[in-house]
N, C-alpha and C. Protein backbone atom coordinates (compact mmCIF):
# COMPACT_ATOMS: atom_id res chain seq x y z
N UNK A 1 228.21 176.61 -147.10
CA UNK A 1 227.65 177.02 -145.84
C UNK A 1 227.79 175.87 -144.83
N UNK A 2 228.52 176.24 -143.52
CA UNK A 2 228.33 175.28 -142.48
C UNK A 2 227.18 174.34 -142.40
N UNK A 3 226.97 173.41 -141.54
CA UNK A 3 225.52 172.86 -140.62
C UNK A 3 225.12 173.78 -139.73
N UNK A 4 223.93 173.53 -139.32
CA UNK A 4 223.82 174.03 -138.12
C UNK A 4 224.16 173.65 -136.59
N UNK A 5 224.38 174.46 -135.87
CA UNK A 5 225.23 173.79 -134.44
C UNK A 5 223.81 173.77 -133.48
N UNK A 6 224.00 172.93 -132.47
CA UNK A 6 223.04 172.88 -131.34
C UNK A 6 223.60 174.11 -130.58
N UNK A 7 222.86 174.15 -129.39
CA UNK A 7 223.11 175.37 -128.69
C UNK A 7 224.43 174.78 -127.66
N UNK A 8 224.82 173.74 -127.56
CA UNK A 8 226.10 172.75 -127.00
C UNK A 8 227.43 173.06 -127.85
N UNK A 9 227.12 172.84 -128.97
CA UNK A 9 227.85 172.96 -129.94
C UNK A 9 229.14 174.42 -130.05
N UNK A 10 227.99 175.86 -129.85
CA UNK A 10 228.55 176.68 -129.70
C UNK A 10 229.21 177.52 -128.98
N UNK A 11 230.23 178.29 -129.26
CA UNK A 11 231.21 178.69 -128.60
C UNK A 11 230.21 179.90 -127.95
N UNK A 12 230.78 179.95 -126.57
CA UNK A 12 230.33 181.34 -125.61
C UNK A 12 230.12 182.16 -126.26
N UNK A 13 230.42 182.80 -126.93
CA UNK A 13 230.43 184.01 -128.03
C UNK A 13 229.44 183.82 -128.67
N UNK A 14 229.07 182.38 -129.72
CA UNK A 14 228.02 182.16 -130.52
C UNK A 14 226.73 182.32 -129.52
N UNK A 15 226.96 181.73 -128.25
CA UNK A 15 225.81 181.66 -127.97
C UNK A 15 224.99 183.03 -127.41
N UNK A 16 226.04 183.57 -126.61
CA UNK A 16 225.58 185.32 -126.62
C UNK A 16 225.51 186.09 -127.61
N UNK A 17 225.75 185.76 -129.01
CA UNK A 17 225.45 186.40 -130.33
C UNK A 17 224.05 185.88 -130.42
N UNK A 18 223.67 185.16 -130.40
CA UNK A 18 222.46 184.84 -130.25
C UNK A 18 220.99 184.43 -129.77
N UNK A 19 221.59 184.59 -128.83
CA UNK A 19 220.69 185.70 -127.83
C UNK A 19 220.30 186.62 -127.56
N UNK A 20 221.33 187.67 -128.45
CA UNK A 20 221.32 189.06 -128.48
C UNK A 20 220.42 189.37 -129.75
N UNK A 21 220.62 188.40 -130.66
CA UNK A 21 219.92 188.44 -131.73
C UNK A 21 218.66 188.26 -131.35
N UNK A 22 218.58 187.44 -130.64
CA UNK A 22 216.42 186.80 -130.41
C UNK A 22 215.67 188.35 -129.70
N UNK A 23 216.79 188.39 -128.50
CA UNK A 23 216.17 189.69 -127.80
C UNK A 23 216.03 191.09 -128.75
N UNK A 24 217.02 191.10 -129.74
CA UNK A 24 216.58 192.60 -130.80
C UNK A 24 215.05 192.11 -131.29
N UNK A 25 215.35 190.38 -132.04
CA UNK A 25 213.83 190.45 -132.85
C UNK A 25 212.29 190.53 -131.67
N UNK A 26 212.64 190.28 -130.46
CA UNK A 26 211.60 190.07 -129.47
C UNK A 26 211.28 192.03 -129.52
N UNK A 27 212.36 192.55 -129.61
CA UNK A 27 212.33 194.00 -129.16
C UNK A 27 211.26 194.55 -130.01
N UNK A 28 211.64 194.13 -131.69
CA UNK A 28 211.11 194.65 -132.87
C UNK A 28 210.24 194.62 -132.89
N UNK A 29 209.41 193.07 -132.42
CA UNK A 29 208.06 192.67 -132.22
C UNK A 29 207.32 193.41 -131.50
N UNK A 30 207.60 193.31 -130.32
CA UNK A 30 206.96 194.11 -129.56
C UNK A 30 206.67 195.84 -129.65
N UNK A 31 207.68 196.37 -130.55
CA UNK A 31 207.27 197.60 -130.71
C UNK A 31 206.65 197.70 -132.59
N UNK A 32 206.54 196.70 -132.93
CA UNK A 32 205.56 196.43 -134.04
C UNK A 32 204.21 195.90 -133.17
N UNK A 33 203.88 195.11 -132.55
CA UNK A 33 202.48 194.89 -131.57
C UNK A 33 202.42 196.18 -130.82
N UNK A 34 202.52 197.23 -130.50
CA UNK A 34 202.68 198.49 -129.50
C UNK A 34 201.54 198.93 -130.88
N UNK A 35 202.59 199.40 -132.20
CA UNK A 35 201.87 200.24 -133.14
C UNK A 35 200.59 199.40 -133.52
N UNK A 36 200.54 198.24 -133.19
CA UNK A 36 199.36 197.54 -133.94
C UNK A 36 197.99 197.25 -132.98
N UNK A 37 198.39 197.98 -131.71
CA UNK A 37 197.36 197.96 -130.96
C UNK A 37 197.37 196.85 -130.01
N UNK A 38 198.13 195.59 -129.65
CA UNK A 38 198.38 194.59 -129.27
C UNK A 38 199.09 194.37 -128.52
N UNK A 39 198.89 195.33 -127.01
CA UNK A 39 199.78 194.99 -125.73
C UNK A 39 199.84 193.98 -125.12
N UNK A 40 198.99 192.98 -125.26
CA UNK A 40 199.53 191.83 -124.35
C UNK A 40 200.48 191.18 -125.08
N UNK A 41 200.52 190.94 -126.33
CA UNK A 41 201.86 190.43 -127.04
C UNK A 41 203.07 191.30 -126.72
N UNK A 42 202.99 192.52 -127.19
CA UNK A 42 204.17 193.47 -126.62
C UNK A 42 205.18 193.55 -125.46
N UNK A 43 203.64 193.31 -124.50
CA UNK A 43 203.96 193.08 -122.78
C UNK A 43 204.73 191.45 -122.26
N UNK A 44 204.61 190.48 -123.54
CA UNK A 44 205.22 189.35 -123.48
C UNK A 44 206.20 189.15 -124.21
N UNK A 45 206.28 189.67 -125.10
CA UNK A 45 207.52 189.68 -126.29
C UNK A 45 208.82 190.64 -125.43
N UNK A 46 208.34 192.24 -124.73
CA UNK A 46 209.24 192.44 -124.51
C UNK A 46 209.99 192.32 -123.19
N UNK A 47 209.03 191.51 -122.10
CA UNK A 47 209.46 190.86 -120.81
C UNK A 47 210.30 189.69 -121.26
N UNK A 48 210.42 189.29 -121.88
CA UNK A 48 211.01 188.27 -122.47
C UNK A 48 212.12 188.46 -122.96
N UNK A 49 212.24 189.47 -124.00
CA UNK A 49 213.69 190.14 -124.52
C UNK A 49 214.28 190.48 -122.73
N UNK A 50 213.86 191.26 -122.03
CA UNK A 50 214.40 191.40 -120.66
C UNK A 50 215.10 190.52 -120.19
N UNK A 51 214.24 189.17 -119.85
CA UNK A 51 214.70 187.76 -119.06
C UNK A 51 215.89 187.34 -119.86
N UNK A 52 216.32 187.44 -121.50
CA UNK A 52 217.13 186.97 -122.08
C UNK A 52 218.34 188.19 -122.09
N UNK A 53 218.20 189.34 -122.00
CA UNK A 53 218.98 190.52 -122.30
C UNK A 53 219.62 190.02 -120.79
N UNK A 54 219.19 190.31 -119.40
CA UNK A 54 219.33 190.45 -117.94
C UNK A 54 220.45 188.96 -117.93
N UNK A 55 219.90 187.70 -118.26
CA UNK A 55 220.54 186.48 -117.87
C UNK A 55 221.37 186.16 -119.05
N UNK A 56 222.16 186.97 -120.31
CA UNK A 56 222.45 186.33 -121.08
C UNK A 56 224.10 185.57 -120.64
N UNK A 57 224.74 186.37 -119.47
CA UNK A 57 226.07 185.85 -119.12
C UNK A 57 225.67 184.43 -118.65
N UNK A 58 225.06 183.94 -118.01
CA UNK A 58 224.52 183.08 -117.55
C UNK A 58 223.94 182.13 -118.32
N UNK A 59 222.76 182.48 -119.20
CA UNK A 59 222.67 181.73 -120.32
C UNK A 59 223.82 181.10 -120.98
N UNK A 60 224.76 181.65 -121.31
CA UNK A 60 225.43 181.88 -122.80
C UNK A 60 226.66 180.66 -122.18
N UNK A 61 227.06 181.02 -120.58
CA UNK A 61 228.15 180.24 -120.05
C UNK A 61 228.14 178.79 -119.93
N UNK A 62 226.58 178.72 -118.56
CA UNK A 62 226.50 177.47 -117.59
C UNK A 62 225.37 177.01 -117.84
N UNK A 63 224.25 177.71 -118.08
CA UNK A 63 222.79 177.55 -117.95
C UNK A 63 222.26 176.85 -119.62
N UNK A 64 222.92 176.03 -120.13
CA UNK A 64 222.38 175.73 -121.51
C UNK A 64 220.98 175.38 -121.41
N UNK A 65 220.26 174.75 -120.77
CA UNK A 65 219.24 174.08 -121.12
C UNK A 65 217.87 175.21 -120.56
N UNK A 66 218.51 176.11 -120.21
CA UNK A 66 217.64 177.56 -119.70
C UNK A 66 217.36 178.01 -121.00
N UNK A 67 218.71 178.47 -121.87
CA UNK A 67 219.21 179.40 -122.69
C UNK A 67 218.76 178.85 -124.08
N UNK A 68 218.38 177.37 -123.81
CA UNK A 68 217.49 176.65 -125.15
C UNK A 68 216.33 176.51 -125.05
N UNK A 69 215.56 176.56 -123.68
CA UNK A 69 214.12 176.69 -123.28
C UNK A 69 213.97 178.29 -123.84
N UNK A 70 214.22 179.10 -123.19
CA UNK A 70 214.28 180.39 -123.34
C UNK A 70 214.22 180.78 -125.06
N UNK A 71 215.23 180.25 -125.62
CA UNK A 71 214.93 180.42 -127.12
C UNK A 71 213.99 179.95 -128.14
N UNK A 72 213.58 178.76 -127.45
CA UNK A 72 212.58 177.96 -128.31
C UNK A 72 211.15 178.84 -127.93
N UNK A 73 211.06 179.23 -126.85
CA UNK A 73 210.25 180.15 -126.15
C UNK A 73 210.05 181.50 -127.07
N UNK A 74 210.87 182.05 -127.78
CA UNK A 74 211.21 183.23 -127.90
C UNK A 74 210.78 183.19 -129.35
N UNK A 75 211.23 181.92 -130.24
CA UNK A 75 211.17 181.74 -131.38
C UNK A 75 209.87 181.49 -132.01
N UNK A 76 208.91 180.57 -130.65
CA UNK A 76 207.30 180.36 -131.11
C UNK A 76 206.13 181.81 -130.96
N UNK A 77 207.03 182.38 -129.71
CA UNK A 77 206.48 183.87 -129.52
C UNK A 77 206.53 184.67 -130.89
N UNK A 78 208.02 184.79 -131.48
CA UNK A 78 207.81 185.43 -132.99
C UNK A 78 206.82 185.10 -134.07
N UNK A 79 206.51 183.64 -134.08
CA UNK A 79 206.10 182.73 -134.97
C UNK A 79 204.36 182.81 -135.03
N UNK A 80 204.30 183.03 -133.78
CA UNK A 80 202.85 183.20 -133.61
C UNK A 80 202.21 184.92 -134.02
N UNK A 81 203.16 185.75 -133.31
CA UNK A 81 203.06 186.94 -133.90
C UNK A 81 203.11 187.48 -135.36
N UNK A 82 204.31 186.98 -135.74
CA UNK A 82 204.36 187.16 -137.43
C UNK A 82 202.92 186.35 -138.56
N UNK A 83 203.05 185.27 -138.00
CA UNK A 83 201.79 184.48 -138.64
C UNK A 83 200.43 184.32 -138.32
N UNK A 84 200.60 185.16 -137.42
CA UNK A 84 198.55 185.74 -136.92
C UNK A 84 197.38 186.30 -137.95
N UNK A 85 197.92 186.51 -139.08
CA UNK A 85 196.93 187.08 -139.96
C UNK A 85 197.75 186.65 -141.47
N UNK A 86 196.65 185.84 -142.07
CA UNK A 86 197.09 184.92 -143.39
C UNK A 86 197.69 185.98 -144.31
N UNK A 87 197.29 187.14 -144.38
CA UNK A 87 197.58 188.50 -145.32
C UNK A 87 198.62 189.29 -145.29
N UNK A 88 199.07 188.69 -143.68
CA UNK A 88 200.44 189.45 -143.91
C UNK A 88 201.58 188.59 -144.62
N UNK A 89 202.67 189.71 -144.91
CA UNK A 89 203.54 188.85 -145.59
C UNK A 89 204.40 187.97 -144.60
N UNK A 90 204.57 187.21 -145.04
CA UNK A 90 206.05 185.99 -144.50
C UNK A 90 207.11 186.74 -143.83
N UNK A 91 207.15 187.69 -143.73
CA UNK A 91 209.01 187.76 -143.27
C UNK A 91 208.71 188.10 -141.98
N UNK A 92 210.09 187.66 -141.65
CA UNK A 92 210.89 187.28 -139.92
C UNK A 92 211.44 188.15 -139.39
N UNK A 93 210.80 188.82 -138.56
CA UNK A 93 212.11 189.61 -137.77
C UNK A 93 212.96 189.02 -137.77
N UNK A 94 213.19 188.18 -137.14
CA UNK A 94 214.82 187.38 -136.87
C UNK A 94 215.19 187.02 -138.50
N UNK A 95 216.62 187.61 -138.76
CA UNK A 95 217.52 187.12 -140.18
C UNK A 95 218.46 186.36 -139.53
């Protein structure tokens, strides 16, 4: 298995692959917080998939240090959601 690349590192392509990826798991979230009763997460998880879906040409091209704010953003949003209650299980939207 490769290393992992910085968000510099990767090719235009990688980086709009993954972006596209954060915005599905932001999507998932949010319509897992919808069923769970929990719109203000929803209402932030999926404004967020928006801001990254809307700017990803931009992100992905010129804007790196947006497109790594934006993800690190995106990634603590999951993190906090998934791990809010000790009982649920471990797994990640994002694979």
């Amino acid at each position: 298995m490769k290393g992992s690349k910085t968000i510099v590192q990767m090719s235009v392509r990688e980086r709009q692959d993954i972006l596209a990826a954060v915005a599905d798991a932001l999507e998932t979230s949010a319509q897992e917080a919808l069923i769970e009763g929990n719109a203000s997460f929803a209402a932030s998880s999926g404004n967020l998939a928006l801001t990254i879906r809307g700017s990803v040409h931009g992100l992905a091209n010129t804007d790196l240090k947006a497109a790594e704010f934006l993800l690190q953003q995106a990634m603590t949003l999951i993190e906090q959601f998934r791990f809010r209650d000790p009982r649920r299980p471990e797994t990640l939207t994002l694979h």
